[in-house]
N, C-alpha and C. Protein backbone atom coordinates (compact mmCIF):
# COMPACT_ATOMS: atom_id res chain seq x y z
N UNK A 1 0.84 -1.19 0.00
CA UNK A 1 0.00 0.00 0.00
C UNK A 1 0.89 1.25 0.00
N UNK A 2 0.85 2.40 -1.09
CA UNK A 2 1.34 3.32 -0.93
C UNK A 2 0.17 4.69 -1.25
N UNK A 3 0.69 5.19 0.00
CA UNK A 3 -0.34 6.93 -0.33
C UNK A 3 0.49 7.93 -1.65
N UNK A 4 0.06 8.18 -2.51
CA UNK A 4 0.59 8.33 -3.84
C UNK A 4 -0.17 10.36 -4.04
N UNK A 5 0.68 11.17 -4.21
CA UNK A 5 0.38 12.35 -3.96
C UNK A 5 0.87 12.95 -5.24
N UNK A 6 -0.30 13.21 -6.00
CA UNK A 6 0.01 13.79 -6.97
C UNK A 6 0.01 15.10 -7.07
N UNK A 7 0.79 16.20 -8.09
CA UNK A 7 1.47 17.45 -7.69
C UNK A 7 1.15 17.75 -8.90
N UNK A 8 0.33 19.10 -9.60
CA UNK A 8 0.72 19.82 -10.44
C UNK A 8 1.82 20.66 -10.26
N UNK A 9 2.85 20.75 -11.34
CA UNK A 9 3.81 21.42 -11.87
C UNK A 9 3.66 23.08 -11.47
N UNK A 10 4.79 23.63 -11.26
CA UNK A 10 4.65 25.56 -10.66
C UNK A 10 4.27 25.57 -11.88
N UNK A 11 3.85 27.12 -12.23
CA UNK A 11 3.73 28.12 -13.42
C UNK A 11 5.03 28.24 -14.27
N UNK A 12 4.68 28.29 -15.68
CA UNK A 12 5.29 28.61 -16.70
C UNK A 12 5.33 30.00 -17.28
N UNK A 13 5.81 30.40 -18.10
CA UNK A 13 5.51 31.88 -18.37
C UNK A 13 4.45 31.20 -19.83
N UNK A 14 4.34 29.91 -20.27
CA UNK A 14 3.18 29.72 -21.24
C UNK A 14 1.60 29.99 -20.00
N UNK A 15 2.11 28.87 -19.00
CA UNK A 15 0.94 28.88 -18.10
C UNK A 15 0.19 30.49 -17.60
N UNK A 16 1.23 31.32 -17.22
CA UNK A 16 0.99 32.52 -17.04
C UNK A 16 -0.23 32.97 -18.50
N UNK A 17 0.85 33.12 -19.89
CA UNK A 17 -0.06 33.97 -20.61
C UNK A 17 -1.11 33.34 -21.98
N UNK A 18 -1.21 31.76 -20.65
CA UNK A 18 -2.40 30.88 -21.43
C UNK A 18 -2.42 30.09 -22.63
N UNK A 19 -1.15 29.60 -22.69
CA UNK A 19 -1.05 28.86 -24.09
C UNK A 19 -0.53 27.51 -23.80
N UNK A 20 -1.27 26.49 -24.71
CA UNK A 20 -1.30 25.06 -24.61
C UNK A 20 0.36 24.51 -24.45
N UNK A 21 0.61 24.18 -23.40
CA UNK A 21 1.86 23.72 -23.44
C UNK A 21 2.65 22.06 -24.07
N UNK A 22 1.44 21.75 -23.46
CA UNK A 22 1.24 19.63 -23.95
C UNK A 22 2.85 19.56 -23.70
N UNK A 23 3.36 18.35 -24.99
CA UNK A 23 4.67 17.82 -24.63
C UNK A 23 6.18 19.10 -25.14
N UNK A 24 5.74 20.32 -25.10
CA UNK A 24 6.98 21.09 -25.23
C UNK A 24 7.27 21.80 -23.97
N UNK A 25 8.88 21.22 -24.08
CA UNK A 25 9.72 21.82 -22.87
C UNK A 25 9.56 23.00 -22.20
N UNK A 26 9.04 23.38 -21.90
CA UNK A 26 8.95 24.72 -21.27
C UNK A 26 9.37 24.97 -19.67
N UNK A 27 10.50 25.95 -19.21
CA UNK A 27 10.75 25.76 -17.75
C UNK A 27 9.78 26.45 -17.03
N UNK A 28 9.88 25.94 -15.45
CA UNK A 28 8.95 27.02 -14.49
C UNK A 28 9.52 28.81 -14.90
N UNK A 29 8.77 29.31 -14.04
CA UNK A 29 9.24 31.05 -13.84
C UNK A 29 9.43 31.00 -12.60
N UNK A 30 9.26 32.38 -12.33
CA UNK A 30 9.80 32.47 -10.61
C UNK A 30 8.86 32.27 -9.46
N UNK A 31 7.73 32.57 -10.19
CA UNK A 31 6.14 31.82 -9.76
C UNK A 31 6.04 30.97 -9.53
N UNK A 32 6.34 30.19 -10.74
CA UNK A 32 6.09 28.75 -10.77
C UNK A 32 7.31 27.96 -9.33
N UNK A 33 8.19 28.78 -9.27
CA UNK A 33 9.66 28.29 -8.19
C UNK A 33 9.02 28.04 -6.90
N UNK A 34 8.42 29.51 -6.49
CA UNK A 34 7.89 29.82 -5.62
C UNK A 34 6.46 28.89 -5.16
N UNK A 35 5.85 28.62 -6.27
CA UNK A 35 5.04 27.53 -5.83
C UNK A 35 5.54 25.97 -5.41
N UNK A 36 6.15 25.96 -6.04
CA UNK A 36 6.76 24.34 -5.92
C UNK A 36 7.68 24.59 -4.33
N UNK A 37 7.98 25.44 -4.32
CA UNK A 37 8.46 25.72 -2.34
C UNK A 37 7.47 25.58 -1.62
N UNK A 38 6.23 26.22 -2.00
CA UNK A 38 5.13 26.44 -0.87
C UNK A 38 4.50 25.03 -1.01
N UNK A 39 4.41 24.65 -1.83
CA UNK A 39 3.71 22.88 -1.97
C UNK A 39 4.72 22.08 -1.15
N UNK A 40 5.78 22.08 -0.94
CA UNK A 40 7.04 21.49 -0.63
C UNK A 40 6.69 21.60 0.69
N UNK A 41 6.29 23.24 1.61
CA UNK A 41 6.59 23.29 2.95
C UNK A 41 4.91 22.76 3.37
N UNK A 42 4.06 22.74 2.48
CA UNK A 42 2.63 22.24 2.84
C UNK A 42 3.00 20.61 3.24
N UNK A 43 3.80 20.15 2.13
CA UNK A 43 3.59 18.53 2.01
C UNK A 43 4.65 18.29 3.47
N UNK A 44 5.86 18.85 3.55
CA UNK A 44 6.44 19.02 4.83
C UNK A 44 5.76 19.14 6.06
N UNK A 45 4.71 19.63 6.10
CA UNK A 45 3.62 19.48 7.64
C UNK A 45 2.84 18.13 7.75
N UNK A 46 2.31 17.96 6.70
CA UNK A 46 1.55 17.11 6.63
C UNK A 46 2.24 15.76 6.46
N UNK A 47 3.41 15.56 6.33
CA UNK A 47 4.23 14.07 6.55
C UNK A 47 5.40 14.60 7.83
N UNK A 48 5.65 15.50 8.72
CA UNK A 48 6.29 15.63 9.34
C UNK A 48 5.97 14.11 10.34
N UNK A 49 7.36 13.82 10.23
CA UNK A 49 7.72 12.81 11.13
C UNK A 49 7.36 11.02 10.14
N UNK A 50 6.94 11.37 8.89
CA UNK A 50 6.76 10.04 8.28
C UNK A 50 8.43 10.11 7.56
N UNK A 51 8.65 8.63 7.47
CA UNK A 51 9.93 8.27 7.13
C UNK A 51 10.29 7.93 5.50
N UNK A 52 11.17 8.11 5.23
CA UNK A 52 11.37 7.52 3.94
C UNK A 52 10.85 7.98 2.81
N UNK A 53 9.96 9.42 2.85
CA UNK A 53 9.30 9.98 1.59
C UNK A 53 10.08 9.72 0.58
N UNK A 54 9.49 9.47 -0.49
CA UNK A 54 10.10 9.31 -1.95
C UNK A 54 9.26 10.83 -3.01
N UNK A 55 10.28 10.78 -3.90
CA UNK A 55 9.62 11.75 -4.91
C UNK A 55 9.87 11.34 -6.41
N UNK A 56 9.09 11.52 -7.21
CA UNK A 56 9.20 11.64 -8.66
C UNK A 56 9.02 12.43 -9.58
N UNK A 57 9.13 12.81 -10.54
CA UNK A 57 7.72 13.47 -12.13
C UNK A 57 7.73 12.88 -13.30
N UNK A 58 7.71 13.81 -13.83
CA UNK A 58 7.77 13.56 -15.22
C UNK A 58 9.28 14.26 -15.92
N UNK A 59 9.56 13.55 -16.75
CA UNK A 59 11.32 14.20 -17.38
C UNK A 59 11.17 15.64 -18.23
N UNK A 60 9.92 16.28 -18.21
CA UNK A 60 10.06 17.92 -18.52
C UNK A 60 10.15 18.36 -17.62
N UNK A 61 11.10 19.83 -17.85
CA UNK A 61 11.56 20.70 -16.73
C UNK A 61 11.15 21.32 -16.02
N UNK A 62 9.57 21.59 -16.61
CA UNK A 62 9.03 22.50 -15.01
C UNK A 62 8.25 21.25 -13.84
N UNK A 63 8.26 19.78 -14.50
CA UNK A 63 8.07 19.05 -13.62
C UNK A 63 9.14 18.82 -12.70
N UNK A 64 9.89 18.32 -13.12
CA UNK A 64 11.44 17.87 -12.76
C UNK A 64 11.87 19.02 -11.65
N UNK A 65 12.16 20.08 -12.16
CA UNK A 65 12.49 21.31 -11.33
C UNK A 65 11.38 21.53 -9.75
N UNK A 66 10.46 21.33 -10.29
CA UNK A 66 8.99 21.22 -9.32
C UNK A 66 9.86 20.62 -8.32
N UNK A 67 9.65 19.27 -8.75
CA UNK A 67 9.86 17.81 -7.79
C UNK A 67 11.11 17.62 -6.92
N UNK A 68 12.37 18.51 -7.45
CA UNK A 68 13.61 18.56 -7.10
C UNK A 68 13.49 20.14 -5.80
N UNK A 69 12.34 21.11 -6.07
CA UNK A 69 12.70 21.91 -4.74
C UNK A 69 11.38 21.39 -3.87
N UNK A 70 10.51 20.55 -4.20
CA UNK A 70 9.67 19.84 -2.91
C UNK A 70 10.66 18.71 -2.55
N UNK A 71 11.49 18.38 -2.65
CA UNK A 71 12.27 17.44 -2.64
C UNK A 71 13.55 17.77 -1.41
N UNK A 72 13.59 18.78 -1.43
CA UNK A 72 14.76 19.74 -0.83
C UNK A 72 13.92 20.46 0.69
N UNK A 73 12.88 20.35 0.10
CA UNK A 73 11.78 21.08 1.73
C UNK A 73 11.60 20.04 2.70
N UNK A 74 11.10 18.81 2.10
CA UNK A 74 10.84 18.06 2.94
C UNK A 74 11.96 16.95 3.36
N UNK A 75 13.51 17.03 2.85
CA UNK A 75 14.61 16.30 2.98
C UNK A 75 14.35 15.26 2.06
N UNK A 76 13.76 15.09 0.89
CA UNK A 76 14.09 13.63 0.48
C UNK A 76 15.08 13.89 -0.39
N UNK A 77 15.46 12.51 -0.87
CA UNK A 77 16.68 12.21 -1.88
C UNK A 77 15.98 12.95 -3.40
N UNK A 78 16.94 13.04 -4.31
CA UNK A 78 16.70 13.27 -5.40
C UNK A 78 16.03 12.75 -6.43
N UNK A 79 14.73 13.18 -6.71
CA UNK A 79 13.72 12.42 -7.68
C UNK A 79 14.00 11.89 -8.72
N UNK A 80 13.64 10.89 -9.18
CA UNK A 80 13.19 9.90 -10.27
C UNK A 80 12.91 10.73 -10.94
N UNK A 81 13.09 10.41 -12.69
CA UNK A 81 12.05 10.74 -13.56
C UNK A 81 11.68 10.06 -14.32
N UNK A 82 10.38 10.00 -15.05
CA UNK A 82 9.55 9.12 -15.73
C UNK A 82 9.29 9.72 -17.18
N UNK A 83 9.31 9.82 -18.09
CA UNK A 83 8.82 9.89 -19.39
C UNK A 83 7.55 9.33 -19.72
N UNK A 84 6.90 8.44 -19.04
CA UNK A 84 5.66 8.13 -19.12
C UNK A 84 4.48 8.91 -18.47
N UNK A 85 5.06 10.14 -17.77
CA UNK A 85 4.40 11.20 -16.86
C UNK A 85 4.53 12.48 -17.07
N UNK A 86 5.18 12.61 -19.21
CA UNK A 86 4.59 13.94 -19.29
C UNK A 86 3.60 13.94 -20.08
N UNK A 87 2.99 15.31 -19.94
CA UNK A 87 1.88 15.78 -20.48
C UNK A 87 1.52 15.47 -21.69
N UNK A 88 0.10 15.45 -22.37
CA UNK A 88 -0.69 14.70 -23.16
C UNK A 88 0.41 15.77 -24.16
N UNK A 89 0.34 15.24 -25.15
CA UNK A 89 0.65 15.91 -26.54
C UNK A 89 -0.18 16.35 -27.42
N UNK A 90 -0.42 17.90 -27.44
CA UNK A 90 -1.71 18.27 -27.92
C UNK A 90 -1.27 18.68 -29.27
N UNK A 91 -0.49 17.84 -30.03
CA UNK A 91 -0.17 18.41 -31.56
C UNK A 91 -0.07 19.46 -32.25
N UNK A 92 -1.04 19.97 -32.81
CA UNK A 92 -1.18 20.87 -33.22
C UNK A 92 -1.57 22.20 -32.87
N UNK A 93 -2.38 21.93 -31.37
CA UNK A 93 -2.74 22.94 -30.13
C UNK A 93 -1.03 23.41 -29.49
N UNK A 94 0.08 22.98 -29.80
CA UNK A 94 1.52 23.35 -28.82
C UNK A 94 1.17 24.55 -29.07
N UNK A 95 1.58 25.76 -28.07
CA UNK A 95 2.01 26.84 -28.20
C UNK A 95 0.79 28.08 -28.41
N UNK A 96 -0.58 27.38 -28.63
CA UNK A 96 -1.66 27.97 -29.05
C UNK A 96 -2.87 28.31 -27.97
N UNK A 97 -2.91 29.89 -28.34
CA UNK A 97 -3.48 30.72 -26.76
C UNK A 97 -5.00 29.55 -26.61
N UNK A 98 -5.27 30.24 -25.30
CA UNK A 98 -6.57 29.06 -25.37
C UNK A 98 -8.02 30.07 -25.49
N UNK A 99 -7.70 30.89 -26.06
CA UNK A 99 -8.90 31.32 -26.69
C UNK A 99 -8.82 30.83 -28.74
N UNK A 100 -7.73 30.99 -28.92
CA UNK A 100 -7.44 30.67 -30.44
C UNK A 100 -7.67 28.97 -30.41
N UNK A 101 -7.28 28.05 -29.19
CA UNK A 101 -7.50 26.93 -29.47
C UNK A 101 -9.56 27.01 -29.36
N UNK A 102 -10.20 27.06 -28.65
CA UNK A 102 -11.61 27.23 -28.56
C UNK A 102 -12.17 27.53 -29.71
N UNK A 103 -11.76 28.52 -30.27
CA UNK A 103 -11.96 29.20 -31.72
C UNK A 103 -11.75 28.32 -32.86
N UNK A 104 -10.81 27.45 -32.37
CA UNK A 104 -10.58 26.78 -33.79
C UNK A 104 -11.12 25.05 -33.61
N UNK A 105 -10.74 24.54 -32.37
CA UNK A 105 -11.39 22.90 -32.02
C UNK A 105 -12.41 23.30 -31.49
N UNK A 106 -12.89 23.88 -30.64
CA UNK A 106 -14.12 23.83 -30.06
C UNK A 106 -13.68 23.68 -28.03
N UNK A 107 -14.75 22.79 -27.43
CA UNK A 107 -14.15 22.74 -25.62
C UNK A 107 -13.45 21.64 -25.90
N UNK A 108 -12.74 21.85 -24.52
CA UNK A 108 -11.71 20.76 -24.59
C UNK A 108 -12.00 19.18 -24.56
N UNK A 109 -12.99 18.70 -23.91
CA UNK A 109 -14.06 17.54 -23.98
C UNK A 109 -14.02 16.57 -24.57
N UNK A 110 -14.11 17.43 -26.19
CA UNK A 110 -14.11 17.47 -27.05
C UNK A 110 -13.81 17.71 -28.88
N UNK A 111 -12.84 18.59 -28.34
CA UNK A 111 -11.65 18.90 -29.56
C UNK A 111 -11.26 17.94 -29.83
N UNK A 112 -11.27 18.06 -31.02
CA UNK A 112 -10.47 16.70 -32.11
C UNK A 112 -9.17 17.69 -32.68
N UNK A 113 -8.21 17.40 -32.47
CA UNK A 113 -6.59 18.85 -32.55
C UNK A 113 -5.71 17.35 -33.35
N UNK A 114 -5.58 18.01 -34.68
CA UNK A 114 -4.82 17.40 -35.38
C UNK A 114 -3.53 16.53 -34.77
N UNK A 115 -3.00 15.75 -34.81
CA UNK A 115 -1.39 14.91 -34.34
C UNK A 115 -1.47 15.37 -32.84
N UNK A 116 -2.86 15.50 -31.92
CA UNK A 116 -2.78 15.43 -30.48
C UNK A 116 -2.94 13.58 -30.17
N UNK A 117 -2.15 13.49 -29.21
CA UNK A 117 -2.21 12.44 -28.19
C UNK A 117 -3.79 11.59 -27.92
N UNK A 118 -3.89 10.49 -28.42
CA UNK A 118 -5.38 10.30 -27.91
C UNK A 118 -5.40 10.11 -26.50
N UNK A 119 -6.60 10.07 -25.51
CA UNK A 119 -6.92 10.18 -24.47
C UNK A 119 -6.59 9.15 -23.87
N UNK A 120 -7.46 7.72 -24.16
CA UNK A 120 -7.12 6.66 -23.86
C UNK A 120 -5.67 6.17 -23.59
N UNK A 121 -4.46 6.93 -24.50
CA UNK A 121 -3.28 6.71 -24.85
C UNK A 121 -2.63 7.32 -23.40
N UNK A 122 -3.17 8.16 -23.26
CA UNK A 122 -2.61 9.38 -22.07
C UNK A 122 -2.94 8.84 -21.12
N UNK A 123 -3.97 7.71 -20.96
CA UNK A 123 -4.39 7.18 -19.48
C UNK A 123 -3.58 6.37 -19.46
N UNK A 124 -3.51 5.20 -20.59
CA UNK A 124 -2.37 3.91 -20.34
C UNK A 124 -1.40 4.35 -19.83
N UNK A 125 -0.36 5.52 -20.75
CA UNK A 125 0.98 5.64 -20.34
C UNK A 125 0.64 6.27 -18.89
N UNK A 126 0.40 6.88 -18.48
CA UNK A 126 0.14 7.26 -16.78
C UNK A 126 -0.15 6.76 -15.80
N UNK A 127 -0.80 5.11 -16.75
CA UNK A 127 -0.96 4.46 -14.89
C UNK A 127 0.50 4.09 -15.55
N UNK A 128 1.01 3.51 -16.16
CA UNK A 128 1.91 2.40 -16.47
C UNK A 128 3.02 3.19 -15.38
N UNK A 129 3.22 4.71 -15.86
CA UNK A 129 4.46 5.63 -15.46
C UNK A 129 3.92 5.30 -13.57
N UNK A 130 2.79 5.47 -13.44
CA UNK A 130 2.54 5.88 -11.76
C UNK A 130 3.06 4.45 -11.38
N UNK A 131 2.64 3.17 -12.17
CA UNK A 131 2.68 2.03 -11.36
C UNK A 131 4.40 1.95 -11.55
N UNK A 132 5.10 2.40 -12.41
CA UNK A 132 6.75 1.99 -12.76
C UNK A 132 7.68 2.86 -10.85
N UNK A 133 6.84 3.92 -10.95
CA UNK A 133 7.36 4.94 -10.21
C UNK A 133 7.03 4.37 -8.47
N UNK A 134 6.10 4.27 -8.18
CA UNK A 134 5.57 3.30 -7.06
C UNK A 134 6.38 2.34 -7.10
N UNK A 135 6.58 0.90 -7.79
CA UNK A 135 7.01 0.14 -7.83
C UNK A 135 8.80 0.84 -7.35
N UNK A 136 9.14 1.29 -8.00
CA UNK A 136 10.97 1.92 -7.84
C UNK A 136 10.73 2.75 -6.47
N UNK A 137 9.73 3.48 -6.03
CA UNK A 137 9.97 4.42 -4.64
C UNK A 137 9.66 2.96 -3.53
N UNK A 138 9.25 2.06 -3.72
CA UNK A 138 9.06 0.28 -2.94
C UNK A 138 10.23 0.38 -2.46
N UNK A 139 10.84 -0.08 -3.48
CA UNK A 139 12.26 -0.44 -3.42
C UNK A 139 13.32 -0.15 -3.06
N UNK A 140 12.95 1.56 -3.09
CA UNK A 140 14.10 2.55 -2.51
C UNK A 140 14.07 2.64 -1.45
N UNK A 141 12.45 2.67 -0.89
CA UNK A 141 12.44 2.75 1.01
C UNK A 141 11.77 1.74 1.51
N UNK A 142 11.77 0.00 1.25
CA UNK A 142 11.75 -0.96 1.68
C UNK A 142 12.58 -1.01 2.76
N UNK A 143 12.31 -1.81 3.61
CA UNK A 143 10.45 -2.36 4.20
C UNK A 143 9.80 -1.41 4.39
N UNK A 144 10.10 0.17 4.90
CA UNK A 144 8.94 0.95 4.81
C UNK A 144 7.37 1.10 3.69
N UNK A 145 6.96 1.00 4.06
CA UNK A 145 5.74 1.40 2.92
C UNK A 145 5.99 3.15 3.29
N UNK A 146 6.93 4.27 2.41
CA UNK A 146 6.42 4.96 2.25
C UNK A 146 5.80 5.48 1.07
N UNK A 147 5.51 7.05 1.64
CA UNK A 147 4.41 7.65 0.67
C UNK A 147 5.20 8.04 -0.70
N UNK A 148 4.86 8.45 -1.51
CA UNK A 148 5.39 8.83 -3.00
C UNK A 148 4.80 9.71 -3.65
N UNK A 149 5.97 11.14 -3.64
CA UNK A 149 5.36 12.37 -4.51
C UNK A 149 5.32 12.66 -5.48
N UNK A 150 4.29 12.73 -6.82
CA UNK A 150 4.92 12.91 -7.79
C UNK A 150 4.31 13.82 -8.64
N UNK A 151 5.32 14.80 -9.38
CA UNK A 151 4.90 15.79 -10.35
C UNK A 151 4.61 15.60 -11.32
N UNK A 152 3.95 15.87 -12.41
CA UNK A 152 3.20 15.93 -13.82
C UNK A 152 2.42 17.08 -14.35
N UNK A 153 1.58 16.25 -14.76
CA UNK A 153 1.03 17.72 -15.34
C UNK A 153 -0.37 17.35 -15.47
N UNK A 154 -1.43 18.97 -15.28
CA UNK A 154 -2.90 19.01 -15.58
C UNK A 154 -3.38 18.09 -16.42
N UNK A 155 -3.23 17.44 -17.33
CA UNK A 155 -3.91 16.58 -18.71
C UNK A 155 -3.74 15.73 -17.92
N UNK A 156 -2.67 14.97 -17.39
CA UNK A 156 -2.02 13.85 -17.42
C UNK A 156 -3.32 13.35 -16.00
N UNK A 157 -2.95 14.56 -15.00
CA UNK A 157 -3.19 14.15 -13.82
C UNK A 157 -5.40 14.35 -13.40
N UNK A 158 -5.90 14.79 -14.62
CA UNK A 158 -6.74 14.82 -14.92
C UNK A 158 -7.45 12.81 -15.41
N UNK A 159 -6.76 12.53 -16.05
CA UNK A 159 -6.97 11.47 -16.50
C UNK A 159 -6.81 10.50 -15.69
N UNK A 160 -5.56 10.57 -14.44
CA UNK A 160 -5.65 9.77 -13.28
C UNK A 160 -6.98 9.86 -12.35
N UNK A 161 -7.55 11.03 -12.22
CA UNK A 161 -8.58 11.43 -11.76
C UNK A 161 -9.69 10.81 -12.18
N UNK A 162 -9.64 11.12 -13.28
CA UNK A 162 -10.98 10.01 -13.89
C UNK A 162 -11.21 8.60 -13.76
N UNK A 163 -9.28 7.97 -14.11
CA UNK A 163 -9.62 6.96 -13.78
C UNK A 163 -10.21 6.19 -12.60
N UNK A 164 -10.01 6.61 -11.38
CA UNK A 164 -9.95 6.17 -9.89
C UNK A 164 -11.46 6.69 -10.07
N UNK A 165 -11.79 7.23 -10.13
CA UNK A 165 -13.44 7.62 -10.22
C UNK A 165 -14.16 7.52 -11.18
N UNK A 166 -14.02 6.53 -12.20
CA UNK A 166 -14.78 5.85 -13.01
C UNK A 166 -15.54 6.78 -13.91
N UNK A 167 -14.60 7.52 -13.87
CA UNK A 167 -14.89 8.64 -15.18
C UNK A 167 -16.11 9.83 -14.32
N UNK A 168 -16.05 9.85 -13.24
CA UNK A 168 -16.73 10.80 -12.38
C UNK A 168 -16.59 12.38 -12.62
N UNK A 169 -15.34 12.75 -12.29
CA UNK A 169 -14.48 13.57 -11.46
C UNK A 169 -12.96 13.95 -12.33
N UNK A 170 -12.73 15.48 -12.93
CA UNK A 170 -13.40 16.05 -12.47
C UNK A 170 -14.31 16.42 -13.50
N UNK A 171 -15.19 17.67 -13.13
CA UNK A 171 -16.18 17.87 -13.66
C UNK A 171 -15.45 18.92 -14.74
N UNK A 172 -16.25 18.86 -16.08
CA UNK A 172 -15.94 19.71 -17.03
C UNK A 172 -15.85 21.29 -16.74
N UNK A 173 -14.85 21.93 -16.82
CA UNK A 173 -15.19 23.32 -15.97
C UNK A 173 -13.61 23.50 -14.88
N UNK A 174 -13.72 22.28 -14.22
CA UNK A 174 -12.92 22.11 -13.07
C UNK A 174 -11.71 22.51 -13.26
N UNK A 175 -10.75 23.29 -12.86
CA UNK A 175 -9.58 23.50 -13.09
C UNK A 175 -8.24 23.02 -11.71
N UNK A 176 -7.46 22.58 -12.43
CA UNK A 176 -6.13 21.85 -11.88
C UNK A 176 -5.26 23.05 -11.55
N UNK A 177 -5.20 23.71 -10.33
CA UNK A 177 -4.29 24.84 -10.22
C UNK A 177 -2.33 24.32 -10.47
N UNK A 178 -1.85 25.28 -10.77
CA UNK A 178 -0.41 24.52 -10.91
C UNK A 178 -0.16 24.72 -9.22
N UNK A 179 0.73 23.94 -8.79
CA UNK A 179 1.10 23.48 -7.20
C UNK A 179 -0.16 22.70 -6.79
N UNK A 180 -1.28 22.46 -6.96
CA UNK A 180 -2.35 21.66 -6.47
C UNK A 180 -1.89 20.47 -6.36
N UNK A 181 -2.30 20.00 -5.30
CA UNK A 181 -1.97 18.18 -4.84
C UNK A 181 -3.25 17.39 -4.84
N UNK A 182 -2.96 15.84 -4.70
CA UNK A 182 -4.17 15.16 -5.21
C UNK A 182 -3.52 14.05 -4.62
N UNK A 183 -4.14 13.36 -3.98
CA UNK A 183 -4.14 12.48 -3.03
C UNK A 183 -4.61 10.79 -3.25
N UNK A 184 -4.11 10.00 -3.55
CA UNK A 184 -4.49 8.76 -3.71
C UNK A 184 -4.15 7.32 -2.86
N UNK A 185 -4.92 6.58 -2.90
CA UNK A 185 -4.33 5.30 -2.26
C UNK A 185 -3.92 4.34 -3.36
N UNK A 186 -2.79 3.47 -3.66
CA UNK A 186 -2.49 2.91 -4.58
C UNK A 186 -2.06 1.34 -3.64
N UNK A 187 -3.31 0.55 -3.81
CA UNK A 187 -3.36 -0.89 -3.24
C UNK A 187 -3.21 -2.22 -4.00
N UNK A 188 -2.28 -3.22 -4.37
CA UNK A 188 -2.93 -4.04 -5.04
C UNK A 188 -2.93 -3.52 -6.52
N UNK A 189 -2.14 -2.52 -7.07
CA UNK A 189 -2.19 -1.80 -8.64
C UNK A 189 -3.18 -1.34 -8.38
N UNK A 190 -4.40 -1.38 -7.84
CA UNK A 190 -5.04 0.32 -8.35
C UNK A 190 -5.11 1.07 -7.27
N UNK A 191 -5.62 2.08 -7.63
CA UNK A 191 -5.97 3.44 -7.30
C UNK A 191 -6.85 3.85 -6.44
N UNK A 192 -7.08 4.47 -5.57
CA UNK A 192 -8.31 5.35 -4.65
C UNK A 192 -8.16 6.71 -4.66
N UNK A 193 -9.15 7.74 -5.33
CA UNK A 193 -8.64 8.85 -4.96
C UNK A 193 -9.14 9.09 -3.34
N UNK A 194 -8.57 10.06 -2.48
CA UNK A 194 -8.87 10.34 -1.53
C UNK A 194 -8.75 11.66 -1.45
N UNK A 195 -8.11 12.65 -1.95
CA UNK A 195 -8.22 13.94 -1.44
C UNK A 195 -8.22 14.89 -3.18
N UNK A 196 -8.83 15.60 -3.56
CA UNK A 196 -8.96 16.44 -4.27
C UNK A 196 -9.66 17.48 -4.81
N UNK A 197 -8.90 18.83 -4.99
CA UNK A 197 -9.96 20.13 -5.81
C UNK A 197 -10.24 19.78 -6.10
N UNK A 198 -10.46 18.50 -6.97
CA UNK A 198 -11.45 18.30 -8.42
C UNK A 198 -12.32 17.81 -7.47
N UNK A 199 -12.79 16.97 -6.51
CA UNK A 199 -13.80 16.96 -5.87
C UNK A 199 -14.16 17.18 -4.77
N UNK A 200 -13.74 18.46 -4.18
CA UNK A 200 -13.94 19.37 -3.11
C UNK A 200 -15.04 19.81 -2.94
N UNK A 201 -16.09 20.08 -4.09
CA UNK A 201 -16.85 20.44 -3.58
C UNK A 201 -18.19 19.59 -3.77
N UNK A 202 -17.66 18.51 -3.66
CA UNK A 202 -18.94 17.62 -3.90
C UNK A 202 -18.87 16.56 -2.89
């Protein structure tokens, strides 16, 4: 059994001025720094005194960077990274404001965006990455069962969401703040969500 804490990524200067980032590199800003500290000293209260925290993300840099200064708040070792835990690839949406994407696919729901990532595709590789990453933070702090932090991104961590809630949650509308955490139980390969904005208020 591992408690599995999922982390949106700080701010980007795309995230700032609203444009589809999907699978291009883009680093945090100083925002985005600053968030990934304050998530760091949050997750630091709330495991104070648990042993053995592990951390991970995804191998783009404003994940990676994320994961490496929550990593530094709460004393753990230096994160893992996964390639199976970045963000959906929105093809032809990269780089494109999200009023021009609306304008041109329609809601997100539902956009069909030329050479984007299918959905289904984005769920496989994400449990596969969560279960690879779990499985390696086992190993690192065996016999402990500890907990495991890991960064990604809104699409990605959207789709974990759904999955554990059977396509519930979240609701269309709902937005994934960057630094937002998300809380799961991971038993037996699957999933429980247990703590999340996306269903805070329900």
């Amino acid at each position: 059994m591992t408690v599995l804490t999922l982390v949106r990524h700080g701010e980007t200067d795309w995230n700032r001025d609203r444009r589809i980032q999907g699978s291009t590199d883009i680093p945090l800003n100083d925002t985005g720094r600053a968030q990934a500290r304050a998530v760091g000293v949050e997750l630091r209260g709330k495991l104070d005194g648990v042993p053995g925290v592990a951390v991970a993300s995804s191998d783009l840099s404003r994940a990676a960077e994320t994961a490496r200064l929550i990593a530094r708040e709460i004393g753990a070792p230096e994160p893992l990274a996964y390639p199976e835990l970045r963000e959906r690839g929105y093809g032809d949406a990269e780089g494109v404001g999200v009023e021009e994407f609306h304008a041109r696919w329609g809601e997100w729901a539902t956009a069909d965006v030329p050479n984007a990532e299918p959905w289904p595709t984005v769920r496989e590789r994400a449990l596969r990455g969560l279960e690879r990453a779990v499985r390696d933070a086992r190993t690192r702090t065996a016999p402990v069962a500890a907990p495991l932090i890991v960064v990604a991104h809104g699409a990605l961590i959207r789709e974990v969401i759904r999955h554990a809630t059977a396509d519930e949650f979240p609701l269309q509308g709902v937005r994934l703040a960057n630094g937002s955490s998300h809380t799961f139980l991971f038993e037996r390969e699957r999933l429980r969500l247990l703590e999340s904005v996306a269903v805070a208020s329900h």
